[in-house]
C-alpha atoms as a PDB file:
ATOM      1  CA  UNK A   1    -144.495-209.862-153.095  1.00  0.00           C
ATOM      2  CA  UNK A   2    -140.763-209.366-152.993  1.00  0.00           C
ATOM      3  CA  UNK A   3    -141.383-206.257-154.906  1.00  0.00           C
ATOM      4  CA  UNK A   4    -144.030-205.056-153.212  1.00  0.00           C
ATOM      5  CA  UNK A   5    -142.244-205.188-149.798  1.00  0.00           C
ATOM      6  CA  UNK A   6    -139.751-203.734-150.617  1.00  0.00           C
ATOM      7  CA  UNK A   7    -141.553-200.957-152.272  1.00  0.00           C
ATOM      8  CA  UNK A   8    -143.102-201.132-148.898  1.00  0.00           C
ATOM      9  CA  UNK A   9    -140.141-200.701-146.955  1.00  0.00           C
ATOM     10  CA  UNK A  10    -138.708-197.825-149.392  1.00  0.00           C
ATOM     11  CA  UNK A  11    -141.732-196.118-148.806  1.00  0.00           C
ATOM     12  CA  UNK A  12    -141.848-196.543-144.971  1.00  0.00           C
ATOM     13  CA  UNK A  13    -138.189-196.154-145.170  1.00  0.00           C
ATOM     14  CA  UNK A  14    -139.108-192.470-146.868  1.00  0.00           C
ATOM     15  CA  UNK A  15    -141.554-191.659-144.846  1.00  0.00           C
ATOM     16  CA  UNK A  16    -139.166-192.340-141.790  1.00  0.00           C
ATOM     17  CA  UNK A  17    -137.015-190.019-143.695  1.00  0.00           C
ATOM     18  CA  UNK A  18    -139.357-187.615-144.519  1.00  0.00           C
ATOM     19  CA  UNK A  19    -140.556-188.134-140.485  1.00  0.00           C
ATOM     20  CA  UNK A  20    -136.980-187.417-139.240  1.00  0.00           C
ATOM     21  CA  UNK A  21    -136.371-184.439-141.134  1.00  0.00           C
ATOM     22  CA  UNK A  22    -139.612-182.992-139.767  1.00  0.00           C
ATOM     23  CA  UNK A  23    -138.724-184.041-136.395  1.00  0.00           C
ATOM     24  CA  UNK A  24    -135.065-182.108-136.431  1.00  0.00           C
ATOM     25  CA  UNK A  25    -136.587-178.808-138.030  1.00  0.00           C
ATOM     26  CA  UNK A  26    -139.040-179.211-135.025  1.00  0.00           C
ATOM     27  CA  UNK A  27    -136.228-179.222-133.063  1.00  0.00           C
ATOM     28  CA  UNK A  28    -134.440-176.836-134.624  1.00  0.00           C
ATOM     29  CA  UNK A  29    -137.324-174.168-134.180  1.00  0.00           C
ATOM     30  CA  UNK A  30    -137.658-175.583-130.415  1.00  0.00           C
ATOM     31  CA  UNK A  31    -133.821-175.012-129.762  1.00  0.00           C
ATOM     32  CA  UNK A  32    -133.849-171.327-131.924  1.00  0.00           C
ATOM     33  CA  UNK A  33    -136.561-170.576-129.039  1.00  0.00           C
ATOM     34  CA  UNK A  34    -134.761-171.473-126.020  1.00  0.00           C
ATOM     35  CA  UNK A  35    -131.934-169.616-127.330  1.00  0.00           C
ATOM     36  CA  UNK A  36    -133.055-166.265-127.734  1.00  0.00           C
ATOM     37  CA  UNK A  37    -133.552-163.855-124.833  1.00  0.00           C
ATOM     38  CA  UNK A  38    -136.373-163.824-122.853  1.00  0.00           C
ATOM     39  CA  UNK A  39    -139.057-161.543-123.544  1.00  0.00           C
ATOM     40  CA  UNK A  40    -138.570-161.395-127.060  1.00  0.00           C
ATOM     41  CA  UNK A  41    -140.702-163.272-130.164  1.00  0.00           C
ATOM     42  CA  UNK A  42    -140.524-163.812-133.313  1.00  0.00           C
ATOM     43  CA  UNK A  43    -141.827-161.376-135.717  1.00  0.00           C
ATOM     44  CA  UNK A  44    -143.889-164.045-137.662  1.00  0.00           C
ATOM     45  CA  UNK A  45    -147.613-164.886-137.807  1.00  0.00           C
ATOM     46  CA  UNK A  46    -147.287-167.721-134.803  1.00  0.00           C
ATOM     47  CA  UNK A  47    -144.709-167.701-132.261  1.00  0.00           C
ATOM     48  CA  UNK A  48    -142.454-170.968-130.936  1.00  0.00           C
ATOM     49  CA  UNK A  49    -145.193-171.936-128.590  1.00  0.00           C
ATOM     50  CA  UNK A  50    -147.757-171.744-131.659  1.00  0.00           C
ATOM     51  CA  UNK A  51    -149.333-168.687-130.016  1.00  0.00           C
ATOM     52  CA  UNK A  52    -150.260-166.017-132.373  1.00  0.00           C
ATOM     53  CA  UNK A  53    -147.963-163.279-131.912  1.00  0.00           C
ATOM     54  CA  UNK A  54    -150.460-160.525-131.437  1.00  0.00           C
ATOM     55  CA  UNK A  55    -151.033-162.074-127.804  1.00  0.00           C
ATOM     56  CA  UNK A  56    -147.225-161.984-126.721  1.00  0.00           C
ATOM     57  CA  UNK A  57    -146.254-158.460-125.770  1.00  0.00           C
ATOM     58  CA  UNK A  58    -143.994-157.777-124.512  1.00  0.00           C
ATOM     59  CA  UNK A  59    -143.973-157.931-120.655  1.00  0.00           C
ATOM     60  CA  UNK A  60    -142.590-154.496-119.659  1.00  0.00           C
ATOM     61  CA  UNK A  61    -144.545-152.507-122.374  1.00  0.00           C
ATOM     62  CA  UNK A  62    -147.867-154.767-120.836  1.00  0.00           C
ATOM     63  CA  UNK A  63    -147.008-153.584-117.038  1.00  0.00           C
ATOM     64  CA  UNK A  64    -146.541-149.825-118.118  1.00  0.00           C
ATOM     65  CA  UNK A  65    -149.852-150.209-119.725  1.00  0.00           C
ATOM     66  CA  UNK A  66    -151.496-151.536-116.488  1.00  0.00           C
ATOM     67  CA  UNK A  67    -149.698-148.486-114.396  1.00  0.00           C
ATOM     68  CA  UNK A  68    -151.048-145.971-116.562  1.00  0.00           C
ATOM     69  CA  UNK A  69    -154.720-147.393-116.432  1.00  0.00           C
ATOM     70  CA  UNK A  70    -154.285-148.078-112.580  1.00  0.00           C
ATOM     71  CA  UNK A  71    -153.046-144.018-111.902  1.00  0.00           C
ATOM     72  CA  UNK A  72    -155.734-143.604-114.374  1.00  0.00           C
ATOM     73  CA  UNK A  73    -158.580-145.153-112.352  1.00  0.00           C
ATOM     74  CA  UNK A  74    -157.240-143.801-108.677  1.00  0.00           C
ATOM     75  CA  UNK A  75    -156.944-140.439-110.482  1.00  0.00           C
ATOM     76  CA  UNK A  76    -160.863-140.817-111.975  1.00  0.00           C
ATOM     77  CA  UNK A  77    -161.301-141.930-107.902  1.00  0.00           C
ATOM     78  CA  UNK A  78    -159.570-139.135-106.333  1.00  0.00           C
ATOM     79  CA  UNK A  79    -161.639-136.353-108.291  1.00  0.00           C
ATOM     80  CA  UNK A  80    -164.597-138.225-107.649  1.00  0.00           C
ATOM     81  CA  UNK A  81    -163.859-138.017-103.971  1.00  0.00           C
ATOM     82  CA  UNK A  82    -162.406-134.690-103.644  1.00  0.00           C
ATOM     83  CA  UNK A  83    -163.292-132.683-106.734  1.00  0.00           C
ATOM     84  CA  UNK A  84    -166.016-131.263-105.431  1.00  0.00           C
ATOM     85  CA  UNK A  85    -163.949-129.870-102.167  1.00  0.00           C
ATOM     86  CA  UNK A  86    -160.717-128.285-104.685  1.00  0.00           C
ATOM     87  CA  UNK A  87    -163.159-126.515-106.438  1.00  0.00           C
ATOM     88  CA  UNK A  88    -165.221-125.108-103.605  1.00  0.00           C
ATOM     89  CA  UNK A  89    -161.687-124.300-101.796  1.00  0.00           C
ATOM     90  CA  UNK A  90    -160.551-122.783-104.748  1.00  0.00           C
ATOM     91  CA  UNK A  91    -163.691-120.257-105.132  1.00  0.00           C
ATOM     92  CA  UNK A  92    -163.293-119.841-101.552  1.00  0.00           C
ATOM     93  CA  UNK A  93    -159.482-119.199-101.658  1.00  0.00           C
ATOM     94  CA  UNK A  94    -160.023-116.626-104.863  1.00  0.00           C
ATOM     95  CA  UNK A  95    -162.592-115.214-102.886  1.00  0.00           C
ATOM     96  CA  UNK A  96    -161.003-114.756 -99.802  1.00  0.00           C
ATOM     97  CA  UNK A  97    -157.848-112.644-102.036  1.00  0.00           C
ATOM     98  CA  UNK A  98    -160.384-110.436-103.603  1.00  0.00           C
ATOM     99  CA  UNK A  99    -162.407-110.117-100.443  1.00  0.00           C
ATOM    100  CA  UNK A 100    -159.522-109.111 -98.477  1.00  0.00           C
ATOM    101  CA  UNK A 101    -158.794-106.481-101.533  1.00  0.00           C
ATOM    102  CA  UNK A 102    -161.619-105.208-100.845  1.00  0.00           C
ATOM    103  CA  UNK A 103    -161.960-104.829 -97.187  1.00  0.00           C
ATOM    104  CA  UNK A 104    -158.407-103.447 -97.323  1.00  0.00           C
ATOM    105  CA  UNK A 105    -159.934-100.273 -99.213  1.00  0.00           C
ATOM    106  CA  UNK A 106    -162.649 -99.668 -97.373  1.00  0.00           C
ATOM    107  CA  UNK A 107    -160.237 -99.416 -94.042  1.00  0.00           C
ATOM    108  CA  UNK A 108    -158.033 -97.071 -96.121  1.00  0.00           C
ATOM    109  CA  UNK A 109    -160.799 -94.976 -97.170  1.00  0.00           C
ATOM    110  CA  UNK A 110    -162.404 -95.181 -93.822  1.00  0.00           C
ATOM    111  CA  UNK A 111    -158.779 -94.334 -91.792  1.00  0.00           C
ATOM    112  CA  UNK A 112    -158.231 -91.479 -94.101  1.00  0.00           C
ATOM    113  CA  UNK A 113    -161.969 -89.935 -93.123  1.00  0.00           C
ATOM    114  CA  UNK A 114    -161.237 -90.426 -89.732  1.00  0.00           C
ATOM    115  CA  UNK A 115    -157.727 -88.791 -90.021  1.00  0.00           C
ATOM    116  CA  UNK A 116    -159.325 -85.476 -91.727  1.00  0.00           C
ATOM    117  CA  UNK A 117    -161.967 -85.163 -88.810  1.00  0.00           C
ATOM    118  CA  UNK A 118    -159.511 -85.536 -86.052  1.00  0.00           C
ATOM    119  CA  UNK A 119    -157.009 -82.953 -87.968  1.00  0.00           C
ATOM    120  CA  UNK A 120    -159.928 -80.206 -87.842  1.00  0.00           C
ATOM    121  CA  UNK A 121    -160.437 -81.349 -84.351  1.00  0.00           C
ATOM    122  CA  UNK A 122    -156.883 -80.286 -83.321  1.00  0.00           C
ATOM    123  CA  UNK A 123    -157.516 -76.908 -85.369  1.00  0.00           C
ATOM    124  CA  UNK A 124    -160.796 -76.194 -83.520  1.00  0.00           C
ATOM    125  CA  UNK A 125    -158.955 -76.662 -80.204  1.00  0.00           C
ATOM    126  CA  UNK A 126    -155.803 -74.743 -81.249  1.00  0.00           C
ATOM    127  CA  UNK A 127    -158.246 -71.892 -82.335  1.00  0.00           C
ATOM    128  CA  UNK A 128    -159.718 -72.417 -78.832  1.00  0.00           C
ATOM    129  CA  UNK A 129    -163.256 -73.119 -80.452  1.00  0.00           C
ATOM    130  CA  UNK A 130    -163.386 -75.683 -77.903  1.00  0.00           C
ATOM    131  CA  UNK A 131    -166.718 -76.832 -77.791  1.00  0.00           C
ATOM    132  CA  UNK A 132    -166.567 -77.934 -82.087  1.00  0.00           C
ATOM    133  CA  UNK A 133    -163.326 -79.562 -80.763  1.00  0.00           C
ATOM    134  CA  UNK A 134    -165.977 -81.580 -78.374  1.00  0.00           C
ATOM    135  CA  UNK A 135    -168.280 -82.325 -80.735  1.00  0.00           C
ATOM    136  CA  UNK A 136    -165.748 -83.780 -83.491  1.00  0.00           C
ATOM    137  CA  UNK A 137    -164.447 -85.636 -80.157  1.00  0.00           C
ATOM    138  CA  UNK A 138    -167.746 -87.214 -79.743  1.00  0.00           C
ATOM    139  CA  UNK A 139    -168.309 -87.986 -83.466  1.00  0.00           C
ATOM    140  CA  UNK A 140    -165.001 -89.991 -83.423  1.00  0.00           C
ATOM    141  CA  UNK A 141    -165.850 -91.937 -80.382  1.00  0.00           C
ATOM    142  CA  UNK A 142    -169.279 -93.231 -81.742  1.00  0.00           C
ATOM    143  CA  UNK A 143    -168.864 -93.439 -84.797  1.00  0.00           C
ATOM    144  CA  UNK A 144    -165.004 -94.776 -85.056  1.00  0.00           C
ATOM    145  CA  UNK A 145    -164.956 -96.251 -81.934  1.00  0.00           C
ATOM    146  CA  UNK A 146    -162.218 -99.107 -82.973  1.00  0.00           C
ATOM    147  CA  UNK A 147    -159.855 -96.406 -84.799  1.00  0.00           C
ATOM    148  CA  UNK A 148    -156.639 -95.575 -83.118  1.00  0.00           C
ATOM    149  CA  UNK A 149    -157.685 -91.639 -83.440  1.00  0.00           C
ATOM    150  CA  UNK A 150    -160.419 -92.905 -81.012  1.00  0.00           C
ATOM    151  CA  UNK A 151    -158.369 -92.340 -77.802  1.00  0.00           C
ATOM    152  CA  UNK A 152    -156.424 -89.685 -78.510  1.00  0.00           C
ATOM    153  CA  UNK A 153    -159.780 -87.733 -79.692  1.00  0.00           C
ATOM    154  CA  UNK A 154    -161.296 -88.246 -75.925  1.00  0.00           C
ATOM    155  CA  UNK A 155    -158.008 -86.872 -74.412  1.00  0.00           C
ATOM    156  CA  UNK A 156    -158.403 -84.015 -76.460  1.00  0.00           C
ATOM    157  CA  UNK A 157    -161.927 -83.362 -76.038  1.00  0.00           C
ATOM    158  CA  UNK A 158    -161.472 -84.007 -72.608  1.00  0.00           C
ATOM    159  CA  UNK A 159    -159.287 -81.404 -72.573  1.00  0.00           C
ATOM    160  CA  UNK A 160    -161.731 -79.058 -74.407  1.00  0.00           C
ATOM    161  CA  UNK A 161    -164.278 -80.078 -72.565  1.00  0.00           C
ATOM    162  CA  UNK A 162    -162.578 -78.642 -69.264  1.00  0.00           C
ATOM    163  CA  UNK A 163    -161.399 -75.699 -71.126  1.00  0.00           C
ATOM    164  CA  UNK A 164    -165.287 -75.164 -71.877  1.00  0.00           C
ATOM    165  CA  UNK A 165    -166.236 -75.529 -68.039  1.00  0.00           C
ATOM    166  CA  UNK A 166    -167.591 -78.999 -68.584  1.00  0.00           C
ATOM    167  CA  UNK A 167    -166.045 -80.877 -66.151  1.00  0.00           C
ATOM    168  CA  UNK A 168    -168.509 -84.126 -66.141  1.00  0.00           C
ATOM    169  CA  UNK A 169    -168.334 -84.581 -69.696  1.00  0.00           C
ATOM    170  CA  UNK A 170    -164.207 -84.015 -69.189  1.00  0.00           C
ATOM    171  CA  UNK A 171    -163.944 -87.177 -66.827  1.00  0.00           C
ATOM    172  CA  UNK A 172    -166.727 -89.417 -69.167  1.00  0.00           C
ATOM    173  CA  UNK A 173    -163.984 -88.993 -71.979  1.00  0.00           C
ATOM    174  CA  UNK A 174    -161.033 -89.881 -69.834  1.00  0.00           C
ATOM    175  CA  UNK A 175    -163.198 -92.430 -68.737  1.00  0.00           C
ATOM    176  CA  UNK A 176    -163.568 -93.732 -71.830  1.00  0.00           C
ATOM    177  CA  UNK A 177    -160.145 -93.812 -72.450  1.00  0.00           C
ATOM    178  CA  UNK A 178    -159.516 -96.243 -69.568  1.00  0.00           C
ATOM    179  CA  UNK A 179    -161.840 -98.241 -70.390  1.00  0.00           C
ATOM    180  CA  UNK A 180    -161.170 -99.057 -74.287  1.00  0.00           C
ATOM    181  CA  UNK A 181    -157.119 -97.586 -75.143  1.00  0.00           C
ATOM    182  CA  UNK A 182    -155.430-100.506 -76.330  1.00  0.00           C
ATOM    183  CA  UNK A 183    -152.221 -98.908 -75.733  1.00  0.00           C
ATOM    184  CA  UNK A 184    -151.095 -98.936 -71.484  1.00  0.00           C
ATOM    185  CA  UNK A 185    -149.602 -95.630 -71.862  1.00  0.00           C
ATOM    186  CA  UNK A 186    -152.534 -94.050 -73.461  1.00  0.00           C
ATOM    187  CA  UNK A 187    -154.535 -95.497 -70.356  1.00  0.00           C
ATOM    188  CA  UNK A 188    -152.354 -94.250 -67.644  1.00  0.00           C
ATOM    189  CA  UNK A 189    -152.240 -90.273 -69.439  1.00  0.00           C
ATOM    190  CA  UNK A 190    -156.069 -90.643 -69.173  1.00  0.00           C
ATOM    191  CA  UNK A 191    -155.961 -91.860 -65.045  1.00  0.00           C
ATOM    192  CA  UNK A 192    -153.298 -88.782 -64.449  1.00  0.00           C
ATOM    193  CA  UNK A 193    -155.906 -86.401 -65.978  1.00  0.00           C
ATOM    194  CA  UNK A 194    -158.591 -88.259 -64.140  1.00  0.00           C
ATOM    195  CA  UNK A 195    -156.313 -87.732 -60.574  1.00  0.00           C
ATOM    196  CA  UNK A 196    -155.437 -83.855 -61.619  1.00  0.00           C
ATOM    197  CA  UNK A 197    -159.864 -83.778 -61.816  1.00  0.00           C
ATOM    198  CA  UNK A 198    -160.219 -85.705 -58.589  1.00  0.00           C
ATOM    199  CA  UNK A 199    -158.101 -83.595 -56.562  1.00  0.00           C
ATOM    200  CA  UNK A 200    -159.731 -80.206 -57.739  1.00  0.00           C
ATOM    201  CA  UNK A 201    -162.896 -81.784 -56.732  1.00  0.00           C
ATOM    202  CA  UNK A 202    -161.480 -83.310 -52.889  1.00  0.00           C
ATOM    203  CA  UNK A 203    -162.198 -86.154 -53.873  1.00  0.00           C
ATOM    204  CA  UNK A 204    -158.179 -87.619 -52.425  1.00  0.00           C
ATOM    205  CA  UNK A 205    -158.859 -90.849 -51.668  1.00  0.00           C
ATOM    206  CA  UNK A 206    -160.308 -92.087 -55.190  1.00  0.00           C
ATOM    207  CA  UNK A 207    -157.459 -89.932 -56.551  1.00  0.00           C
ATOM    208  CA  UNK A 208    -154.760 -91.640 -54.391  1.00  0.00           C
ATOM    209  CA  UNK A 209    -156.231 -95.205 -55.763  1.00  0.00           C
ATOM    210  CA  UNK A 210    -156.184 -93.963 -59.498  1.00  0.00           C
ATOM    211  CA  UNK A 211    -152.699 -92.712 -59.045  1.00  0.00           C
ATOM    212  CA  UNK A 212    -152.056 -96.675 -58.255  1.00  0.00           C
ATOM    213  CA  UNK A 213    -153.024 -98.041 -61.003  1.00  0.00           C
ATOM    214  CA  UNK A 214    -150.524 -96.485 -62.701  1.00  0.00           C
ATOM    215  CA  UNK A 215    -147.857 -98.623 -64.387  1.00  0.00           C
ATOM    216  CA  UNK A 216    -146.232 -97.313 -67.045  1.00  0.00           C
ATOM    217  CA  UNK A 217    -142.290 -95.919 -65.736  1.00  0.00           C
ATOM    218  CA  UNK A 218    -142.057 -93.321 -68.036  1.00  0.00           C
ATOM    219  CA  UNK A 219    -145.160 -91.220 -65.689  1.00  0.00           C
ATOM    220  CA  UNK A 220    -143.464 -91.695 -61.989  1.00  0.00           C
ATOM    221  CA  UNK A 221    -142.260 -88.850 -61.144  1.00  0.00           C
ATOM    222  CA  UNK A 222    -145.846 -86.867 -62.552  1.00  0.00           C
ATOM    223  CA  UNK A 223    -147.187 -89.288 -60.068  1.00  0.00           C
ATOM    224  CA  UNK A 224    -145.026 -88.666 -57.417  1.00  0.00           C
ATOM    225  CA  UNK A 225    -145.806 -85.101 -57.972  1.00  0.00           C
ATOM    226  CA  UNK A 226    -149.600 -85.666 -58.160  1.00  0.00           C
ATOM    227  CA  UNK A 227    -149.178 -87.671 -54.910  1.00  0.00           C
ATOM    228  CA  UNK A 228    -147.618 -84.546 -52.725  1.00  0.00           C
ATOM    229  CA  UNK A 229    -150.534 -82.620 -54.562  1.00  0.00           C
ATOM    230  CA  UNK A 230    -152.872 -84.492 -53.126  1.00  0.00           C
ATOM    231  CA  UNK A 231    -151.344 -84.669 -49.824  1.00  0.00           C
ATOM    232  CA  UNK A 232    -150.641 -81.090 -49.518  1.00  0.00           C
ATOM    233  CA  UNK A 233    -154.150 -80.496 -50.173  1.00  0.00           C
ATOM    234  CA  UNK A 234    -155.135 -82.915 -47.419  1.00  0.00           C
ATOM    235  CA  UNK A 235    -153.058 -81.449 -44.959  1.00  0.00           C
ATOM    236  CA  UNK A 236    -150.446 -84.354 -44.699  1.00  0.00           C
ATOM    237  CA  UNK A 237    -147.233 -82.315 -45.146  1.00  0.00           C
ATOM    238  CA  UNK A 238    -145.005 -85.342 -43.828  1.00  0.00           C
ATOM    239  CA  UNK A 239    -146.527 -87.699 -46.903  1.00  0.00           C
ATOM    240  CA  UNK A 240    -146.383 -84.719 -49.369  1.00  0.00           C
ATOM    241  CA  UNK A 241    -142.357 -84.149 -48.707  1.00  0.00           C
ATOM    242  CA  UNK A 242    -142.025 -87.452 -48.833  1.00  0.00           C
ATOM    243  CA  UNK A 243    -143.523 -87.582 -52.604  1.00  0.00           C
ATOM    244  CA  UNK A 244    -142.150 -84.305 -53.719  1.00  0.00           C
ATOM    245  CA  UNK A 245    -138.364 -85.934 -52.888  1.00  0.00           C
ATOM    246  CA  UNK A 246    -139.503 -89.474 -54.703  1.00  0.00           C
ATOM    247  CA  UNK A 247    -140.055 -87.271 -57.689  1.00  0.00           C
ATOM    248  CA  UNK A 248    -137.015 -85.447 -57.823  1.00  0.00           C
ATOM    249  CA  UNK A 249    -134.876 -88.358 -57.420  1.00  0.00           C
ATOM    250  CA  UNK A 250    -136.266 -89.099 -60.783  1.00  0.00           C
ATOM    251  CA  UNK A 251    -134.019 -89.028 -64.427  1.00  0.00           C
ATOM    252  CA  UNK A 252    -136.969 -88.427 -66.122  1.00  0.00           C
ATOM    253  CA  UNK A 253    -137.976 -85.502 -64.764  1.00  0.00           C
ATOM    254  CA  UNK A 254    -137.514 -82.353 -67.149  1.00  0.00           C
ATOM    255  CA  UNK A 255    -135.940 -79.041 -65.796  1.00  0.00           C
ATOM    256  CA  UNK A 256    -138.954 -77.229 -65.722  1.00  0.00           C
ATOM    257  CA  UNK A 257    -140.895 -79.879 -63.541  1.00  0.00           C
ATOM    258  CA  UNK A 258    -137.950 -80.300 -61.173  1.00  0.00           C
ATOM    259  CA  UNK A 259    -137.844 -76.397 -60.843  1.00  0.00           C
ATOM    260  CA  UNK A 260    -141.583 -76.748 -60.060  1.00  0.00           C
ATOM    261  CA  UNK A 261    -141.347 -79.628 -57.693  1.00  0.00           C
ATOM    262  CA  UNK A 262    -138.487 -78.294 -55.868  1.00  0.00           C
ATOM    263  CA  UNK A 263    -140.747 -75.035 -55.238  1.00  0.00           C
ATOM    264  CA  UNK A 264    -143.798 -77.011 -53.732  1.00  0.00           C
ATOM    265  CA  UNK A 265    -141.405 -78.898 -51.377  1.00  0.00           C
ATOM    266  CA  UNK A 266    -140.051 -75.512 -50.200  1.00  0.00           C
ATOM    267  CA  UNK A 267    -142.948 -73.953 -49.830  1.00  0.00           C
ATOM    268  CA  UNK A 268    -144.214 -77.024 -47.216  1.00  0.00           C
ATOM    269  CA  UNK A 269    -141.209 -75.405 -44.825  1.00  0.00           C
ATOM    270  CA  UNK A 270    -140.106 -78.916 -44.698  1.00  0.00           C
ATOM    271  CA  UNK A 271    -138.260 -81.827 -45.145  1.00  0.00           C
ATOM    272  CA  UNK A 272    -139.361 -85.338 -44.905  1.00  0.00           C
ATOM    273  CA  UNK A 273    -138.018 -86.817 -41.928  1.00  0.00           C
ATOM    274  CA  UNK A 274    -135.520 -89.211 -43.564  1.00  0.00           C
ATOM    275  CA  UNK A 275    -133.898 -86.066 -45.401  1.00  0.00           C
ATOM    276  CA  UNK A 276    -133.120 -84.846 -42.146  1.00  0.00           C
ATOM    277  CA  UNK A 277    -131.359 -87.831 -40.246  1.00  0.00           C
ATOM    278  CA  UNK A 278    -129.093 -87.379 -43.115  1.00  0.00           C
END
């Protein structure tokens, strides 16, 4: 019995042993674990927790993982959305390059046909074949209307046009010119042509109101002049002194119009009425 017990006792004394020295490895492999870093594991099978390893990565490689699938997903979104748009833009926006190309060339080529029938224009009128002068004139306007040799063909086929005795067609062109010259300067040439037509005709009053609508500085003293003109031909010597002076106080005018103005206002035998109280 002795025996046995204390067998017994050796062997429960053993396995107490044996139990302790499991119990401090255990706690050896617990304390190696709350020692090292954090988000690190061991490189065998089964981790401290017991947890195969395979389901421990590491935390930062895990969220760049999620990132990349979650730009991933909003990038797969965002073409699903939009795709369709960026590629009809881009067609549109290739288009739209070669278009304008295009449309560039054809106003090139279309300027330079324009440019050759308004040169032969100016030859037919400097050979004095006036009325091929009015017909090139004519071709520009319908044809070209929008061209900027447009207007300047109708002043020079008005031109012919009164040259060739064809006074109506004369004042539709400088007409026209009033009406569609994108340039001011162009459209107050075009109303002192219309005035110079007006006044051969009598017609002062109209001519006196298109001389008005002049704006453009650089013409005052040819509308000063064109003024006494019209006065002197409507027997109102007073008013056409009055003008005549107004133009020669101008800078602009040249030598040869001041020569010419100062020979109308002698030839009224008068001075305006303010020239003489001084």
């Amino acid at each position: 019995m002795q025996g046995h017990a204390h067998r017994g006792r050796a062997a429960d004394g053993g396995a107490l042993r044996t139990g302790g020295a499991d119990y401090g490895k255990r706690e050896d492999r617990r304390l190696n674990c709350r020692e090292r870093p954090p988000g690190t594991y061991r490189r065998s099978a089964r981790t401290c927790s017991g947890i195969p390893h395979t389901h421990l990565i590491n935390q930062t490689e895990r969220r760049g993982v999620d990132t990349e699938k979650e730009e991933l997903e909003a990038l797969q979104k965002w073409w699903r959305e939009n795709g369709r748009a960026v590629v009809v833009g881009l067609v549109l926006g290739l288009g739209g390059v070669f278009g304008w190309t295009t449309w560039q060339s054809q106003v090139e080529a279309k300027a330079e046909r324009v440019s050759v029938i308004y040169q032969s224009m100016v030859d037919m009128a400097a050979a004095d074949d006036h009325p091929e002068a009015l017909l090139r004139a004519e071709q520009i306007i319908q044809d070209h209307p929008d061209s900027q040799y447009a207007a300047l063909s109708a002043l020079l086929g008005a031109k012919s046009a009164l040259a060739a005795g064809r006074r109506e067609d004369s004042s539709r062109l400088l007409g026209w010119v009033v009406e569609n010259a994108a340039r001011v300067e162009i459209r107050d040439l075009a109303r002192i042509r219309s005035a110079q037509l007006l006044l051969d005709a009598g017609h002062w009053d109209v001519g006196l109101e298109t001389l008005a609508q002049i704006k453009t500085l650089a013409f005052a003293a040819t509308v000063d002049e064109l003024r006494g003109d019209i006065f002197v031909d409507n027997q109102n010597g007073d008013a056409a002194a009055r003008a005549y002076e107004s133009a020669l106080a101008s800078d602009a005018l040249t030598s040869g119009a001041r020569a010419r103005v100062t020979m109308k206002l002698d030839n009224l035998g008068l001075r305006s009425s303010v020239e003489q109280s001084q």
